[in-house]
N, C-alpha and C. Protein backbone atom coordinates (compact mmCIF):
# COMPACT_ATOMS: atom_id res chain seq x y z
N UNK A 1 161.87 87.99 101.02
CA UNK A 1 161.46 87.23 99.86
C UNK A 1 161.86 85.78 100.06
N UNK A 2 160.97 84.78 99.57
CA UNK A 2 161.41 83.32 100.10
C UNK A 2 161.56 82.67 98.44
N UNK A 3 162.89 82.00 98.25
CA UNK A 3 162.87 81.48 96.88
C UNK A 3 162.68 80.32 97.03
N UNK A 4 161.09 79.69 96.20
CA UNK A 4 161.37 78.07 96.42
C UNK A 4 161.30 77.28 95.31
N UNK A 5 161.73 76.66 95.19
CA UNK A 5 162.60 75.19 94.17
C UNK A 5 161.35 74.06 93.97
N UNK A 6 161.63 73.99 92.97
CA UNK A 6 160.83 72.94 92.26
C UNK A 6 161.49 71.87 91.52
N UNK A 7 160.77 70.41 92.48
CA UNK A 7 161.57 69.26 91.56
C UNK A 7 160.19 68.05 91.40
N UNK A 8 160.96 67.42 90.73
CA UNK A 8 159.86 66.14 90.29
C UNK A 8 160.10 65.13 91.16
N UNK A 9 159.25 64.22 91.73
CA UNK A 9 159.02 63.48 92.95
C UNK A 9 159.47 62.18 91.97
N UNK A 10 159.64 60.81 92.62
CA UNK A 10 159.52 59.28 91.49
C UNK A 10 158.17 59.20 91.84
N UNK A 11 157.03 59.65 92.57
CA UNK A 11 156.11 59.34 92.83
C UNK A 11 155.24 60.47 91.72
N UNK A 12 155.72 60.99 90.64
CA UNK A 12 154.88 61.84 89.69
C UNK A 12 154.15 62.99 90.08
N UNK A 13 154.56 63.85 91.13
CA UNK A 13 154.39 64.93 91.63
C UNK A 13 155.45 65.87 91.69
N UNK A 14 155.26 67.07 92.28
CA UNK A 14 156.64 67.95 92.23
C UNK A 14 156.85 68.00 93.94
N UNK A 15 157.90 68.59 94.36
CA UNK A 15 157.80 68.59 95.64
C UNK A 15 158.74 70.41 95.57
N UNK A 16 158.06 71.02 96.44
CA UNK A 16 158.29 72.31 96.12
C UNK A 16 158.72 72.73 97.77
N UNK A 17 159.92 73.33 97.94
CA UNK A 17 160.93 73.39 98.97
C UNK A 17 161.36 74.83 99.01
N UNK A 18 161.29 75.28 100.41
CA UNK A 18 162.00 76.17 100.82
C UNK A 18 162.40 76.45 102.35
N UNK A 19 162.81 77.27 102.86
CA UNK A 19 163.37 77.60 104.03
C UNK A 19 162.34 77.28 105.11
N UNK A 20 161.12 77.83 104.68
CA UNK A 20 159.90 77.68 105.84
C UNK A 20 158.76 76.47 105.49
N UNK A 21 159.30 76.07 103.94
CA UNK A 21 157.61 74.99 103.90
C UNK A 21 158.26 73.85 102.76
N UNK A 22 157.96 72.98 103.07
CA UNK A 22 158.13 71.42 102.14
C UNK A 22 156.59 70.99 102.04
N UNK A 23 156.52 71.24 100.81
CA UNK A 23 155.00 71.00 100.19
C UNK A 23 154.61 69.91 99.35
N UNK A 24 153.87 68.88 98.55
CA UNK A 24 153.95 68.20 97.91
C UNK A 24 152.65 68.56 97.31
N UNK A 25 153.09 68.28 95.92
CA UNK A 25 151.84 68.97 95.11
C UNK A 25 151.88 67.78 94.22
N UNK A 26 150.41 67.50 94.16
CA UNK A 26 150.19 66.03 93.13
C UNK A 26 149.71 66.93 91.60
N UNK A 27 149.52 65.84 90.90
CA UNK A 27 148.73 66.40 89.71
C UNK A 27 148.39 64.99 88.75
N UNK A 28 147.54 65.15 88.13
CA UNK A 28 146.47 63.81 87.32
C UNK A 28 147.25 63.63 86.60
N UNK A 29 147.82 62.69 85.58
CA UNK A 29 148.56 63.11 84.38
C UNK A 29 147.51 62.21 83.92
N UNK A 30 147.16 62.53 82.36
CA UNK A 30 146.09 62.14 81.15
C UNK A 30 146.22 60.51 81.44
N UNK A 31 145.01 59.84 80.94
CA UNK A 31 145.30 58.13 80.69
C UNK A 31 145.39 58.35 78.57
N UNK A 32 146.45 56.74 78.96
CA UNK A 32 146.52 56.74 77.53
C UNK A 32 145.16 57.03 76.48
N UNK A 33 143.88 56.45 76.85
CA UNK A 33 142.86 56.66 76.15
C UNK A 33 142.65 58.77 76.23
N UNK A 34 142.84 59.02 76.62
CA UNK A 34 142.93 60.70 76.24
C UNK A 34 143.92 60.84 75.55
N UNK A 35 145.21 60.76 75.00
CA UNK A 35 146.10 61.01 74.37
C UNK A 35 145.93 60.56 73.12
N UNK A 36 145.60 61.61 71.60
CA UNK A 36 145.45 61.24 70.57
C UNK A 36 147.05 61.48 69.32
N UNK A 37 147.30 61.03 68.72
CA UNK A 37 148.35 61.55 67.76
C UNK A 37 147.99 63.04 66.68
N UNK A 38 148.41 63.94 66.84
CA UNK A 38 147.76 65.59 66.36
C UNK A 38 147.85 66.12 67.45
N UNK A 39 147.99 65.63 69.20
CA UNK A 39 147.51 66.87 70.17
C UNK A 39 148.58 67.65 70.52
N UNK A 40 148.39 69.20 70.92
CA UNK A 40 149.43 69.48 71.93
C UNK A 40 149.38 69.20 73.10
N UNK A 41 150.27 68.91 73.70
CA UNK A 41 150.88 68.28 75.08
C UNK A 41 151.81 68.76 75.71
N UNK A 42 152.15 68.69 76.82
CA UNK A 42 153.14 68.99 77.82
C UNK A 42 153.89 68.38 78.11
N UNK A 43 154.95 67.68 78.13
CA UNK A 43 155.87 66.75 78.61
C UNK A 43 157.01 66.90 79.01
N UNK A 44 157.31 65.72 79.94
CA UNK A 44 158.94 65.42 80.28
C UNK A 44 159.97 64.88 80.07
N UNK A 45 161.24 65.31 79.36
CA UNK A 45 161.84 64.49 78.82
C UNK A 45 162.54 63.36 80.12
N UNK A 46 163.22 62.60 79.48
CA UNK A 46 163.82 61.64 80.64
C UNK A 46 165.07 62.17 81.25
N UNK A 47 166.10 63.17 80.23
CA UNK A 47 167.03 64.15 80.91
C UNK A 47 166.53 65.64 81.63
N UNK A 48 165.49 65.66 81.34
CA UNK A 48 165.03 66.82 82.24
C UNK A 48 164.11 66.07 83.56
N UNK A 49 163.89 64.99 83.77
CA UNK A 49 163.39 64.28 84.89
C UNK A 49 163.29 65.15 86.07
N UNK A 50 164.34 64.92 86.88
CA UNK A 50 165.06 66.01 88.02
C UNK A 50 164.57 67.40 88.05
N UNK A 51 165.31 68.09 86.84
CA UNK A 51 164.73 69.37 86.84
C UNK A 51 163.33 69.58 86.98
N UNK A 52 162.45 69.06 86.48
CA UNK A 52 161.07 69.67 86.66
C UNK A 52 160.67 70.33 84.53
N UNK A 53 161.86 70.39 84.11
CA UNK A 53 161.51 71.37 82.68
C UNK A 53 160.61 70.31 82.00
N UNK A 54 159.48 71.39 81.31
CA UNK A 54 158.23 71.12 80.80
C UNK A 54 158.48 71.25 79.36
N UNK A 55 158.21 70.83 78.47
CA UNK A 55 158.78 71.02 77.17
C UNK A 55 157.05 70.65 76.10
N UNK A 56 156.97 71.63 75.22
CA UNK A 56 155.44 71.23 74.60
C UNK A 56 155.66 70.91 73.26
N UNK A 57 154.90 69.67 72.94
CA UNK A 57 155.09 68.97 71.52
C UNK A 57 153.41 68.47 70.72
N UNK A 58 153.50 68.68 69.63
CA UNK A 58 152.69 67.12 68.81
C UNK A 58 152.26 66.05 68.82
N UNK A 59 151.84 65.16 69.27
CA UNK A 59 151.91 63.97 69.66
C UNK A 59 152.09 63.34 68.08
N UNK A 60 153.06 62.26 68.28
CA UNK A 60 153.24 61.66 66.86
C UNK A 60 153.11 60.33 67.00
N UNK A 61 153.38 59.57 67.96
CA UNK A 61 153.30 58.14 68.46
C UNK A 61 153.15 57.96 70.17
N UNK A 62 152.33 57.34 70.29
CA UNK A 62 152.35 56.92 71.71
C UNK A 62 152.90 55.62 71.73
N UNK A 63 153.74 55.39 72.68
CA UNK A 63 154.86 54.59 72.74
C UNK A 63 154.24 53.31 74.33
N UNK A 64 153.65 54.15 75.27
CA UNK A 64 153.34 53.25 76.05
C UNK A 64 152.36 52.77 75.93
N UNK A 65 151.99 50.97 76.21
CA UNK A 65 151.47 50.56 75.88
C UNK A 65 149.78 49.93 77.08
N UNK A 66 150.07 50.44 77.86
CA UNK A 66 149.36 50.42 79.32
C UNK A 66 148.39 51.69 78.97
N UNK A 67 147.19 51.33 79.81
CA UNK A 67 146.08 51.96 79.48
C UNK A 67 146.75 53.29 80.95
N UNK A 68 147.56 53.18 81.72
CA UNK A 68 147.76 54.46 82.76
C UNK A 68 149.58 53.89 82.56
N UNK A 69 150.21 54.91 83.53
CA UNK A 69 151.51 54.80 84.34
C UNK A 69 151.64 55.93 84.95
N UNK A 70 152.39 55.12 86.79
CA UNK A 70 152.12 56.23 87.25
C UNK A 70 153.28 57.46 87.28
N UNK A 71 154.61 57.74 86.30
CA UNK A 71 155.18 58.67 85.49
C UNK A 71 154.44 59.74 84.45
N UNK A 72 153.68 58.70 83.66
CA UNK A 72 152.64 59.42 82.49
C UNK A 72 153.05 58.60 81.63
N UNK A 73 152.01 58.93 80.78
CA UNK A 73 152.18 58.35 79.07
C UNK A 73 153.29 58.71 77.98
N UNK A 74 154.49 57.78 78.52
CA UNK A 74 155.25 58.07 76.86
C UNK A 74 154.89 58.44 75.82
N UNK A 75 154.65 59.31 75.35
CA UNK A 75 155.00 59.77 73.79
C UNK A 75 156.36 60.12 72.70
N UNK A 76 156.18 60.25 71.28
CA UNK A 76 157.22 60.49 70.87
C UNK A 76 156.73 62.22 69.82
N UNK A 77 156.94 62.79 69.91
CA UNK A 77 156.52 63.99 69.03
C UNK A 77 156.90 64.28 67.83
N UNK A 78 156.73 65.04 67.08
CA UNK A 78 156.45 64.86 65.49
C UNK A 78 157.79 65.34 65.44
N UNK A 79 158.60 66.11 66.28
CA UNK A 79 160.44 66.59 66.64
C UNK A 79 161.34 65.22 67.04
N UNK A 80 160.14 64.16 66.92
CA UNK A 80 160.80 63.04 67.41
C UNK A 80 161.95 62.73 68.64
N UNK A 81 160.90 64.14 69.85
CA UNK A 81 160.91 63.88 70.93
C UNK A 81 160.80 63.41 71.89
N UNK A 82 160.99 62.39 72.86
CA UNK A 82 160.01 61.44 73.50
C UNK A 82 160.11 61.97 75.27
N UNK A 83 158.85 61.63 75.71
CA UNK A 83 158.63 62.30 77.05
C UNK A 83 157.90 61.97 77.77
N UNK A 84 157.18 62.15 78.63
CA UNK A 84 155.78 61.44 79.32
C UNK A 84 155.03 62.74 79.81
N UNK A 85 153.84 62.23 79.33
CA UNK A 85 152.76 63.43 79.08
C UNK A 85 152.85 63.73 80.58
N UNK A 86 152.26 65.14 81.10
CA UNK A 86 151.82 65.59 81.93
C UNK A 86 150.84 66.74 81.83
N UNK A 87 150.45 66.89 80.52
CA UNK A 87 149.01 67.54 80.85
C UNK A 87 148.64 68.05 78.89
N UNK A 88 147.74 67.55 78.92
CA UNK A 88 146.85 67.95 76.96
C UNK A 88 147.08 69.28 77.19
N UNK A 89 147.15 70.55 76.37
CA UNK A 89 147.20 71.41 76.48
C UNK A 89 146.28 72.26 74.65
N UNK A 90 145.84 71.20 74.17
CA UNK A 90 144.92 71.49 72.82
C UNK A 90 144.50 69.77 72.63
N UNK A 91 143.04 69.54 72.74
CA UNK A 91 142.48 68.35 72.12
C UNK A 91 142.07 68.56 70.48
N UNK A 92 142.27 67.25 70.06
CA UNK A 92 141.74 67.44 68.75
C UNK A 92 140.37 68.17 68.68
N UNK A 93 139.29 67.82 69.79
CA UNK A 93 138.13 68.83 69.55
C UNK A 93 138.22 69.91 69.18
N UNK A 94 138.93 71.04 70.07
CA UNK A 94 139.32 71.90 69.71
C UNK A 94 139.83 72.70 69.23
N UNK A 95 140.14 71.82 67.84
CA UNK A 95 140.48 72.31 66.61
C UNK A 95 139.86 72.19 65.17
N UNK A 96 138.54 71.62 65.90
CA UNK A 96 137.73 71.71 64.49
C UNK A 96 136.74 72.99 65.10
């Protein structure tokens, strides 16, 4: 059995490690113009950076002010959480 580890890159990817393979796995994160206040989202807090932990919120304020970054889009959640998006996980469409 091979156990492999998952961490977050500064380059906004994870880099996923083990005994036989060092892999780098990218992923899109949303531009601010996709991120509405009402959505669910995926995010990272700034103390879970390192770890990789994914934490899902509300969107209540978007905080960054740049149309991209390449971390993700700050938000703050209606728990008045703040994090940087890494992936919509319910659009407002899809809730009417």
């Amino acid at each position: 059995m091979t156990l492999y580890t998952y961490r977050t890159t500064s380059r906004g990817g994870f880099c996923v490690s083990s005994s036989t393979k060092n892999a780098y796995i990218s992923f899109i994160k949303p531009e601010r113009k996709d991120i509405k206040p009402g959505m669910l989202v995926a995010f990272i807090q700034k103390h879970h950076k390192h770890s990789g932990e994914i934490t899902e919120g509300i969107v209540k304020s978007i905080l960054t002010s740049a149309p991209v970054h390449p971390h993700g889009i700050k938000i703050m959640t209606d728990e008045n959480k703040v994090g940087r998006v890494v992936e919509i996980l319910e659009d407002l469409e899809d809730l009417d």
